[in-house]
C-alpha atoms as a PDB file:
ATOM      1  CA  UNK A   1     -23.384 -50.334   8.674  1.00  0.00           C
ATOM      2  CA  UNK A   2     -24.822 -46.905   7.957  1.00  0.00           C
ATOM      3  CA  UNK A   3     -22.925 -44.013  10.459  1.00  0.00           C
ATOM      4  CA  UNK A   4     -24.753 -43.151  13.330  1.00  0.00           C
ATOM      5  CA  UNK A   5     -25.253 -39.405  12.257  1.00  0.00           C
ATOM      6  CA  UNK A   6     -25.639 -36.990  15.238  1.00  0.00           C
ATOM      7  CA  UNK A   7     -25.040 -34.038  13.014  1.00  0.00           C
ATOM      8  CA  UNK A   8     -28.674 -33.290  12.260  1.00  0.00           C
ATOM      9  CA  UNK A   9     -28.955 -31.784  15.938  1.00  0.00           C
ATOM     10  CA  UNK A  10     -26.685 -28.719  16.848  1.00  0.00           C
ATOM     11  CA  UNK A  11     -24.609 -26.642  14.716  1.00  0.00           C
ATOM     12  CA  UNK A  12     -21.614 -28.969  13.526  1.00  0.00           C
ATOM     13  CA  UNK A  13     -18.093 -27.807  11.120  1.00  0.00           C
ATOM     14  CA  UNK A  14     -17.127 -30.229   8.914  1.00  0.00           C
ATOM     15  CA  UNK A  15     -13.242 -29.011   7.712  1.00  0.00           C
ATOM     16  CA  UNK A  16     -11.694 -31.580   5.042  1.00  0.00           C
ATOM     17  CA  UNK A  17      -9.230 -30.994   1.565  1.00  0.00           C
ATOM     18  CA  UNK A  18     -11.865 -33.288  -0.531  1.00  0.00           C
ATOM     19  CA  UNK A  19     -14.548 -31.337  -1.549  1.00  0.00           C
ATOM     20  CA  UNK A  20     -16.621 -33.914  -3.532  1.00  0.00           C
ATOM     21  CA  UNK A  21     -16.622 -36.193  -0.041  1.00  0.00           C
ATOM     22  CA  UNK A  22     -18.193 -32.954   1.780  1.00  0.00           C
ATOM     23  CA  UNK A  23     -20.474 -32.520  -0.577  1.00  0.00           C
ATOM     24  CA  UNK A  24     -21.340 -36.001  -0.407  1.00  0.00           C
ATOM     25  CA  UNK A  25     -21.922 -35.304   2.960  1.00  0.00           C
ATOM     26  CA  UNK A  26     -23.330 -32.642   2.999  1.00  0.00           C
ATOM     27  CA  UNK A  27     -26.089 -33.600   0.549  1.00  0.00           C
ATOM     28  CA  UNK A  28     -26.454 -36.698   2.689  1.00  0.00           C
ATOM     29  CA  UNK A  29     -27.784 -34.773   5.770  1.00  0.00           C
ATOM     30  CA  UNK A  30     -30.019 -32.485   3.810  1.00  0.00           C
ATOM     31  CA  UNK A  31     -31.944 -35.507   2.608  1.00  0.00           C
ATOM     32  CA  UNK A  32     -32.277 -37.004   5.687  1.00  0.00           C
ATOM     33  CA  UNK A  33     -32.871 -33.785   7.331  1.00  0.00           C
ATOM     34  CA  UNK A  34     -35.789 -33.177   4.716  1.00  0.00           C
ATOM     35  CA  UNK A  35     -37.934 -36.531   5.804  1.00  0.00           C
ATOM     36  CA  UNK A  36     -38.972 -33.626   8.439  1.00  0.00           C
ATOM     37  CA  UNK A  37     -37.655 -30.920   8.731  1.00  0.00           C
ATOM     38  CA  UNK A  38     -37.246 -27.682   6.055  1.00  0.00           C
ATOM     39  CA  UNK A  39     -33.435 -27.373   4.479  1.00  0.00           C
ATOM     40  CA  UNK A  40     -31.814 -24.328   2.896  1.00  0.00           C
ATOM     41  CA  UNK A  41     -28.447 -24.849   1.063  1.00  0.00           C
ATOM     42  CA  UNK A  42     -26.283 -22.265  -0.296  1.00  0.00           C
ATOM     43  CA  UNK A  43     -22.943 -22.319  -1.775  1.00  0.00           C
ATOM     44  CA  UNK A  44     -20.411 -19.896  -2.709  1.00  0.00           C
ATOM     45  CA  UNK A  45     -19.245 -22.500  -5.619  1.00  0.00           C
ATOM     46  CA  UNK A  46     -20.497 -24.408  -8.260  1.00  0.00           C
ATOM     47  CA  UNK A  47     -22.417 -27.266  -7.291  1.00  0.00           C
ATOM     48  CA  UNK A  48     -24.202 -29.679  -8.418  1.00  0.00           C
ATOM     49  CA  UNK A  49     -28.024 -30.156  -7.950  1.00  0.00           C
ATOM     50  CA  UNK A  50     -27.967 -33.457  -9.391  1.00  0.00           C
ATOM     51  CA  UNK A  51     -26.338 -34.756  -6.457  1.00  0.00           C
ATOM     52  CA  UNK A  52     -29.595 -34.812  -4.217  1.00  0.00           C
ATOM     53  CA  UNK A  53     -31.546 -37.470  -7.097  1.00  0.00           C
ATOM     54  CA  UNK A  54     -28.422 -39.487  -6.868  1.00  0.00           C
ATOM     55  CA  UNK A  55     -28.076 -40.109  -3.398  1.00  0.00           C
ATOM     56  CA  UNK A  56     -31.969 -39.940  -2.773  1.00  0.00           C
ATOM     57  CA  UNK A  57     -32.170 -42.898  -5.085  1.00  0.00           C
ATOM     58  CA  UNK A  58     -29.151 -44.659  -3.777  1.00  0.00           C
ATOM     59  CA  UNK A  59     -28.912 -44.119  -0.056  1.00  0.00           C
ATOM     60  CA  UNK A  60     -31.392 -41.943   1.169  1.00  0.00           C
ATOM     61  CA  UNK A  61     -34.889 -43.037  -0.441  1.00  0.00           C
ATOM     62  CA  UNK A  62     -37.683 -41.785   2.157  1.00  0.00           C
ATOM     63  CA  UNK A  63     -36.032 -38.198   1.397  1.00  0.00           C
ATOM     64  CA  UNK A  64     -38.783 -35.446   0.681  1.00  0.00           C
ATOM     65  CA  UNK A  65     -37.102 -33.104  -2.246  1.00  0.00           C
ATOM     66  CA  UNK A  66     -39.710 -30.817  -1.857  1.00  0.00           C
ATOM     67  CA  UNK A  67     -38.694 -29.815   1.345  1.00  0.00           C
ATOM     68  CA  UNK A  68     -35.303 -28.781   0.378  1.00  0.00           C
ATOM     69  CA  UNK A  69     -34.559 -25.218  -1.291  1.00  0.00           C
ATOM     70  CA  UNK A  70     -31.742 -24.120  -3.183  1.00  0.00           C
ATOM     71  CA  UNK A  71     -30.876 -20.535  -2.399  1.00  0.00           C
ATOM     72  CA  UNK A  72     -28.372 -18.078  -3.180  1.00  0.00           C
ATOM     73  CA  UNK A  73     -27.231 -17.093   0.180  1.00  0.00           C
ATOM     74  CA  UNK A  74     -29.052 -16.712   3.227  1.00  0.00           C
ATOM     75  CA  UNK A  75     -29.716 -13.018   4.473  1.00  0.00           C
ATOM     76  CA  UNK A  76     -31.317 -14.122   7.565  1.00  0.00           C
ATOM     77  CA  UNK A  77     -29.692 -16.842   9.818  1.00  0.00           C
ATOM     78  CA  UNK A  78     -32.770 -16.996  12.380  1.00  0.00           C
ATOM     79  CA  UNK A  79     -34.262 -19.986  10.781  1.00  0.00           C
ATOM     80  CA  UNK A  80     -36.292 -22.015  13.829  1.00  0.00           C
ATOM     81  CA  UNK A  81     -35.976 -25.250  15.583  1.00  0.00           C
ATOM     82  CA  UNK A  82     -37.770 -26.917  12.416  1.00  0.00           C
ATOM     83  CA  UNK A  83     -35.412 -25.556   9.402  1.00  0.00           C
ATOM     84  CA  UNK A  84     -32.077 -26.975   8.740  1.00  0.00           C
ATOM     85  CA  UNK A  85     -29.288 -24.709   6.802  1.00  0.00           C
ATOM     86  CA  UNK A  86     -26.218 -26.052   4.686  1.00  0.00           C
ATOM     87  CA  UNK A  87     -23.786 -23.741   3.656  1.00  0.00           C
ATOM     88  CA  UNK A  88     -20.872 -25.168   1.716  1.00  0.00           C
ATOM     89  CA  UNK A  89     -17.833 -22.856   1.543  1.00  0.00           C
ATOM     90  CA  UNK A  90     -19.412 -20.024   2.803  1.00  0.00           C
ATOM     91  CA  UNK A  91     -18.216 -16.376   2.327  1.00  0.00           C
ATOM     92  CA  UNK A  92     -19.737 -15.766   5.537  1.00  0.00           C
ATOM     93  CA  UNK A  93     -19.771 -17.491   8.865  1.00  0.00           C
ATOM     94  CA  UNK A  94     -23.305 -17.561  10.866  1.00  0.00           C
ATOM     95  CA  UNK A  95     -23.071 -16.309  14.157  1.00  0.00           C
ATOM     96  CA  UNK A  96     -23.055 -19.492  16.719  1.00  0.00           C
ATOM     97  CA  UNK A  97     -26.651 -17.434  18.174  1.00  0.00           C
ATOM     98  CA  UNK A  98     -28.107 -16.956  14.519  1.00  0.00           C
ATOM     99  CA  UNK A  99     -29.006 -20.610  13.493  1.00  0.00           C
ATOM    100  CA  UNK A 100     -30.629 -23.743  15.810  1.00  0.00           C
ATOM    101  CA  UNK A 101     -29.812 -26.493  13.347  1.00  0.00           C
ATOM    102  CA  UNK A 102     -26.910 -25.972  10.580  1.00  0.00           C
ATOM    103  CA  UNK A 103     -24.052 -27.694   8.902  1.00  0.00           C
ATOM    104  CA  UNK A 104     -21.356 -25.644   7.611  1.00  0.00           C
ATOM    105  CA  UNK A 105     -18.641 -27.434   4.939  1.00  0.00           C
ATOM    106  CA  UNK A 106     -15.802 -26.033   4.590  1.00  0.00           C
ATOM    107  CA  UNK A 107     -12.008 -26.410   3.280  1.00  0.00           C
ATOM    108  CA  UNK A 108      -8.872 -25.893   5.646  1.00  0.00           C
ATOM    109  CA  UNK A 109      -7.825 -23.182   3.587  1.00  0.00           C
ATOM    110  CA  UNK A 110     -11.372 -21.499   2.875  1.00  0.00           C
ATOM    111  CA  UNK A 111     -12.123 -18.268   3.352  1.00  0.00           C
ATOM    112  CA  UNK A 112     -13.318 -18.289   6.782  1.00  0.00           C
ATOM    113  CA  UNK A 113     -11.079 -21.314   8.007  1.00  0.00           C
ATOM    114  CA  UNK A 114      -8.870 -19.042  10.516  1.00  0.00           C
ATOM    115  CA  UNK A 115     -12.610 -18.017  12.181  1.00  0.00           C
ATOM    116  CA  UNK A 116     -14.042 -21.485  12.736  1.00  0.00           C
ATOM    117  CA  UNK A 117     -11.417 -21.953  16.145  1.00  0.00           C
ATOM    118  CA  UNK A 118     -13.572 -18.602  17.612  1.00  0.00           C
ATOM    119  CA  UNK A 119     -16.902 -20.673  17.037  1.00  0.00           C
ATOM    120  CA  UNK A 120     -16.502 -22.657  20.122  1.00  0.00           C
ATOM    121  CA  UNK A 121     -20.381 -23.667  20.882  1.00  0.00           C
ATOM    122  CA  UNK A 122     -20.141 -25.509  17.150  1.00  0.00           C
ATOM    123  CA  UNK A 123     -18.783 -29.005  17.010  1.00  0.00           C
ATOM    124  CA  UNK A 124     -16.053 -29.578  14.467  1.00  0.00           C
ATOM    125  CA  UNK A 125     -15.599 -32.762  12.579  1.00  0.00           C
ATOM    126  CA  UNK A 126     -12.552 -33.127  10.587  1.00  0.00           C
ATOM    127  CA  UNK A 127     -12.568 -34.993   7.197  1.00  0.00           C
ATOM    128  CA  UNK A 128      -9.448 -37.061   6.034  1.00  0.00           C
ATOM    129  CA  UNK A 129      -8.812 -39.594   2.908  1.00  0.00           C
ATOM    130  CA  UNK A 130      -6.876 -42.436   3.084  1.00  0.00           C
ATOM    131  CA  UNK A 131      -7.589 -44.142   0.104  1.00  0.00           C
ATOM    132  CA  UNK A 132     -10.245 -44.016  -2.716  1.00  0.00           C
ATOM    133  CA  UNK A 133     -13.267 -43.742  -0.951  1.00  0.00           C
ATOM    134  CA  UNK A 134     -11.880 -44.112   2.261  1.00  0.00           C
ATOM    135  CA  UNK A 135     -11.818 -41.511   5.008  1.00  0.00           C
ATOM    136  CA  UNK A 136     -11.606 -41.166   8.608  1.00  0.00           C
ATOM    137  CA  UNK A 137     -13.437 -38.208  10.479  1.00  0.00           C
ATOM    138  CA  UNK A 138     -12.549 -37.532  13.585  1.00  0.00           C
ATOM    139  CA  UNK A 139     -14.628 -35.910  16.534  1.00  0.00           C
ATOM    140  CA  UNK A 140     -12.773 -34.559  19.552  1.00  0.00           C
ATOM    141  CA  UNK A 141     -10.901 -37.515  20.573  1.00  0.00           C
ATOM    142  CA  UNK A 142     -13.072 -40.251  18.233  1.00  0.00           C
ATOM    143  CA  UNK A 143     -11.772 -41.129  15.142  1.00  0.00           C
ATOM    144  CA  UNK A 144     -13.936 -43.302  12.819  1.00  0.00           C
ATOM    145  CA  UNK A 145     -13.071 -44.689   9.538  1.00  0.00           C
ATOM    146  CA  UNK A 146     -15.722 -44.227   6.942  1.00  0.00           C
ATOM    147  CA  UNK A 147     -16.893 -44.916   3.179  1.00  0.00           C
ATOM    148  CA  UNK A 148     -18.401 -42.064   1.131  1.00  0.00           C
ATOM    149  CA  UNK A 149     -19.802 -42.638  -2.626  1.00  0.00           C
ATOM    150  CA  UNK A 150     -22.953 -42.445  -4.114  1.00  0.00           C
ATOM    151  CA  UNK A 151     -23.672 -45.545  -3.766  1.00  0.00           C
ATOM    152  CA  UNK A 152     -22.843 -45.826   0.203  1.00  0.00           C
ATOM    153  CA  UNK A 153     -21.946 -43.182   3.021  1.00  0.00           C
ATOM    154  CA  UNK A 154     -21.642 -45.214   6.171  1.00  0.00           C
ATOM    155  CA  UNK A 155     -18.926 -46.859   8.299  1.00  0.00           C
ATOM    156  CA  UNK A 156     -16.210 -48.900   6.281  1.00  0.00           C
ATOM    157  CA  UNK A 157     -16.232 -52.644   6.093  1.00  0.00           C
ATOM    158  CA  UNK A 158     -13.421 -54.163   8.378  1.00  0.00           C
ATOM    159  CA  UNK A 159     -10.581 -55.310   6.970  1.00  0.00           C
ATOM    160  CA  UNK A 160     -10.442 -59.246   6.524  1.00  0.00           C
ATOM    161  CA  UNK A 161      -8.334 -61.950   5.287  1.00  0.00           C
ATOM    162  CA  UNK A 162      -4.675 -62.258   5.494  1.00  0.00           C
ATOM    163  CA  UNK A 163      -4.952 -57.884   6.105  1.00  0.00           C
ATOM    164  CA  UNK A 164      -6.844 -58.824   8.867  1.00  0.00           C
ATOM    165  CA  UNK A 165      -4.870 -61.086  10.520  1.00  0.00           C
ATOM    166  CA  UNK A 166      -1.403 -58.780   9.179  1.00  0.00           C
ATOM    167  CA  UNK A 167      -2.589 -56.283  11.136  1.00  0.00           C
ATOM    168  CA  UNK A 168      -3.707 -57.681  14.305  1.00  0.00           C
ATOM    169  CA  UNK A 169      -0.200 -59.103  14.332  1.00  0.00           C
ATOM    170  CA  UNK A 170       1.240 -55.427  14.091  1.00  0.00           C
ATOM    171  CA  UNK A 171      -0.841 -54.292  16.743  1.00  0.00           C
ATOM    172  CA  UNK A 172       0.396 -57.166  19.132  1.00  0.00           C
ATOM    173  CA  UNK A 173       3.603 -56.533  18.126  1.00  0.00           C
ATOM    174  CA  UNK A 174       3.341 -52.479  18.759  1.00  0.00           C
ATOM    175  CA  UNK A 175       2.384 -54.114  22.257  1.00  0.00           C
ATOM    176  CA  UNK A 176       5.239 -56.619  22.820  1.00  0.00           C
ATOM    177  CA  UNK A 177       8.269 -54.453  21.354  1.00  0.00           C
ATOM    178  CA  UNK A 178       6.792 -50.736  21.070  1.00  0.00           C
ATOM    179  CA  UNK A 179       7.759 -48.811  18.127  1.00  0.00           C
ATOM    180  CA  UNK A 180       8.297 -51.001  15.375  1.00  0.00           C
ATOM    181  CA  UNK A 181      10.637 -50.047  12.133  1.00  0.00           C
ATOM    182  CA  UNK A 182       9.680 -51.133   8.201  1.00  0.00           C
ATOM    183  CA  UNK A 183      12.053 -54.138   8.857  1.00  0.00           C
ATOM    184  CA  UNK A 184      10.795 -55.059  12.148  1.00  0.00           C
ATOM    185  CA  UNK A 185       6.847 -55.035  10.172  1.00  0.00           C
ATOM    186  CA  UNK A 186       8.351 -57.235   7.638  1.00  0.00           C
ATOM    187  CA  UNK A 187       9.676 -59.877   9.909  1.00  0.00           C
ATOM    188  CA  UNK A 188       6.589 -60.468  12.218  1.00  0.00           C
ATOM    189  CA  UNK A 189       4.162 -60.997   9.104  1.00  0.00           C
ATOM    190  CA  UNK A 190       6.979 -62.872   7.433  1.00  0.00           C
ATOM    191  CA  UNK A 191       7.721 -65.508  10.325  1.00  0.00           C
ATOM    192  CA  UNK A 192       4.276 -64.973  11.570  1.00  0.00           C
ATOM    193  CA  UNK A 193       2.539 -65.637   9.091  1.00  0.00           C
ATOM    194  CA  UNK A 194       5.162 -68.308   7.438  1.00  0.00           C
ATOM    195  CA  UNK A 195       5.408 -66.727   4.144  1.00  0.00           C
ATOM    196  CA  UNK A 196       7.650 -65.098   2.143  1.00  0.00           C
ATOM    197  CA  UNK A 197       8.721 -61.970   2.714  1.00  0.00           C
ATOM    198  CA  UNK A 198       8.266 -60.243  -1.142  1.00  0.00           C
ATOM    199  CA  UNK A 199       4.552 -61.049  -0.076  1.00  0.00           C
ATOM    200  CA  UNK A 200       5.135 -59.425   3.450  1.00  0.00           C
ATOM    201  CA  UNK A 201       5.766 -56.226   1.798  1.00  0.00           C
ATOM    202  CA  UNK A 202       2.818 -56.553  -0.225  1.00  0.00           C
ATOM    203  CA  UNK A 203       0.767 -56.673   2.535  1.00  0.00           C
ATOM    204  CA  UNK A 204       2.213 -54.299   4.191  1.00  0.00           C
ATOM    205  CA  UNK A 205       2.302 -51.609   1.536  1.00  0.00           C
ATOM    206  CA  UNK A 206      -1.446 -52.434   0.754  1.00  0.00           C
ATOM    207  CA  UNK A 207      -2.348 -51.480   4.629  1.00  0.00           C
ATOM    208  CA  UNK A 208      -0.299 -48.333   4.300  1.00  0.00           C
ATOM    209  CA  UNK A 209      -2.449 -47.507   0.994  1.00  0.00           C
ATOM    210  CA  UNK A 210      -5.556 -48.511   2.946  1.00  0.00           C
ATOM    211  CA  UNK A 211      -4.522 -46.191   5.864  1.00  0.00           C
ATOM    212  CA  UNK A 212      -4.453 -48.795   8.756  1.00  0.00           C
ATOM    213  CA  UNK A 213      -0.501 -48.211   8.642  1.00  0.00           C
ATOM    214  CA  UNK A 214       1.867 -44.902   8.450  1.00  0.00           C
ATOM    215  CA  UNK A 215       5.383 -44.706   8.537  1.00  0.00           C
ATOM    216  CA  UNK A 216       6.762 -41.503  10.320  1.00  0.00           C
ATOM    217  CA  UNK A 217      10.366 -40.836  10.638  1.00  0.00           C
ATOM    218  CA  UNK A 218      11.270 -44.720   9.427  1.00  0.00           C
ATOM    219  CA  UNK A 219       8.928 -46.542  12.153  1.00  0.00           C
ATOM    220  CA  UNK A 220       5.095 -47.792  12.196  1.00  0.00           C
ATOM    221  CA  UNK A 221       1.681 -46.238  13.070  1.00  0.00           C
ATOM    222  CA  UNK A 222      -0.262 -48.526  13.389  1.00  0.00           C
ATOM    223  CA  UNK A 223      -4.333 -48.025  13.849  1.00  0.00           C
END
């Protein structure tokens, strides 16, 4: 299921380690931003142009290249309600009154990271991995678990199989007993599941690689 994208309206902050994913991203919005709309992307890194033919063969298909420009930096932020700006790791913040429609990417530690708390009227997504191509981004109070590669950029597939029912199981138990330790993980898959429990911790580390599980301070998070 592709991600219901509200990012091409407004002026949204997307703040994440993985630069790669934001470009992704990034690149992701411009092309479907350019089936009407004008884009202008600028960068204060390398990056690379061959993105856009990647993802406009492999995800985004009714993109219009032509409609997106490659620029330097942008001297003039009062682009109009039909032009859509990127800036990836900018060396200079747009004012929140300068732009209608723009997507800024940028790293917790960038240049301008301490600045993006002042812009208030901008919307602020916040990009984390939790394994390979795995990431959750979470809005406010929404947190939604997502797949970004060139081949896909969309919500994740659920977990199924004996995961699946592991972790339903987990979540019950967070339910009956509250805050579950390692050993009390291991004993409801193991004598809820009827299986051994060398294969209990192999499904348990696998949904702590996956993300569905963390540990903190020797007891279970579990999402």
């Amino acid at each position: 299921m592709k991600f219901p994208w509200t990012f091409l309206k407004g002026k949204w902050i997307l703040i994440g380690h993985e630069a790669w994913a934001r470009d992704i991203i990034s690149i992701y919005l411009a092309l479907l931003a350019s089936i009407n709309k004008k884009v202008y992307i600028a960068s204060s890194r390398s990056w690379r142009v061959e993105l856009l033919d990647i993802l406009k063969e492999n995800v985004v298909n009714k993109a219009e290249l032509g409609n997106i420009y490659i620029v330097e930096g942008i001297e003039a932020w009062n682009t109009g309600p039909e032009e859509y700006v990127i800036l990836i790791d900018p060396s200079i913040l747009p004012s929140p009154h300068e732009v209608y429609n723009a997507f800024v990417s940028i790293s917790p530690e960038g240049a301008n990271a301490a600045s993006v708390k002042h812009l208030y009227s901008w919307r602020k997504a916040y990009l984390k991995r939790l394994h390979g191509s795995e990431f959750t981004i979470k809005v406010r109070n929404t947190s939604l678990r997502i797949t970004i590669n060139l081949n896909y950029i969309g919500l994740s597939q659920p977990i199924e199989g004996t995961y699946r029912e592991a972790l339903r199981m987990l979540r019950q138990g967070t339910v009956d007993y509250g805050v579950l330790s390692i050993k009390d993980a291991l004993d409801i898959i193991t004598y809820g599941m009827k299986i051994k429990r060398s294969n209990a911790r192999n499904i348990l580390s696998e949904l702590i690689k996956r993300g569905y599980v963390t540990i903190s301070n020797g007891h279970l998070i579990v999402r």
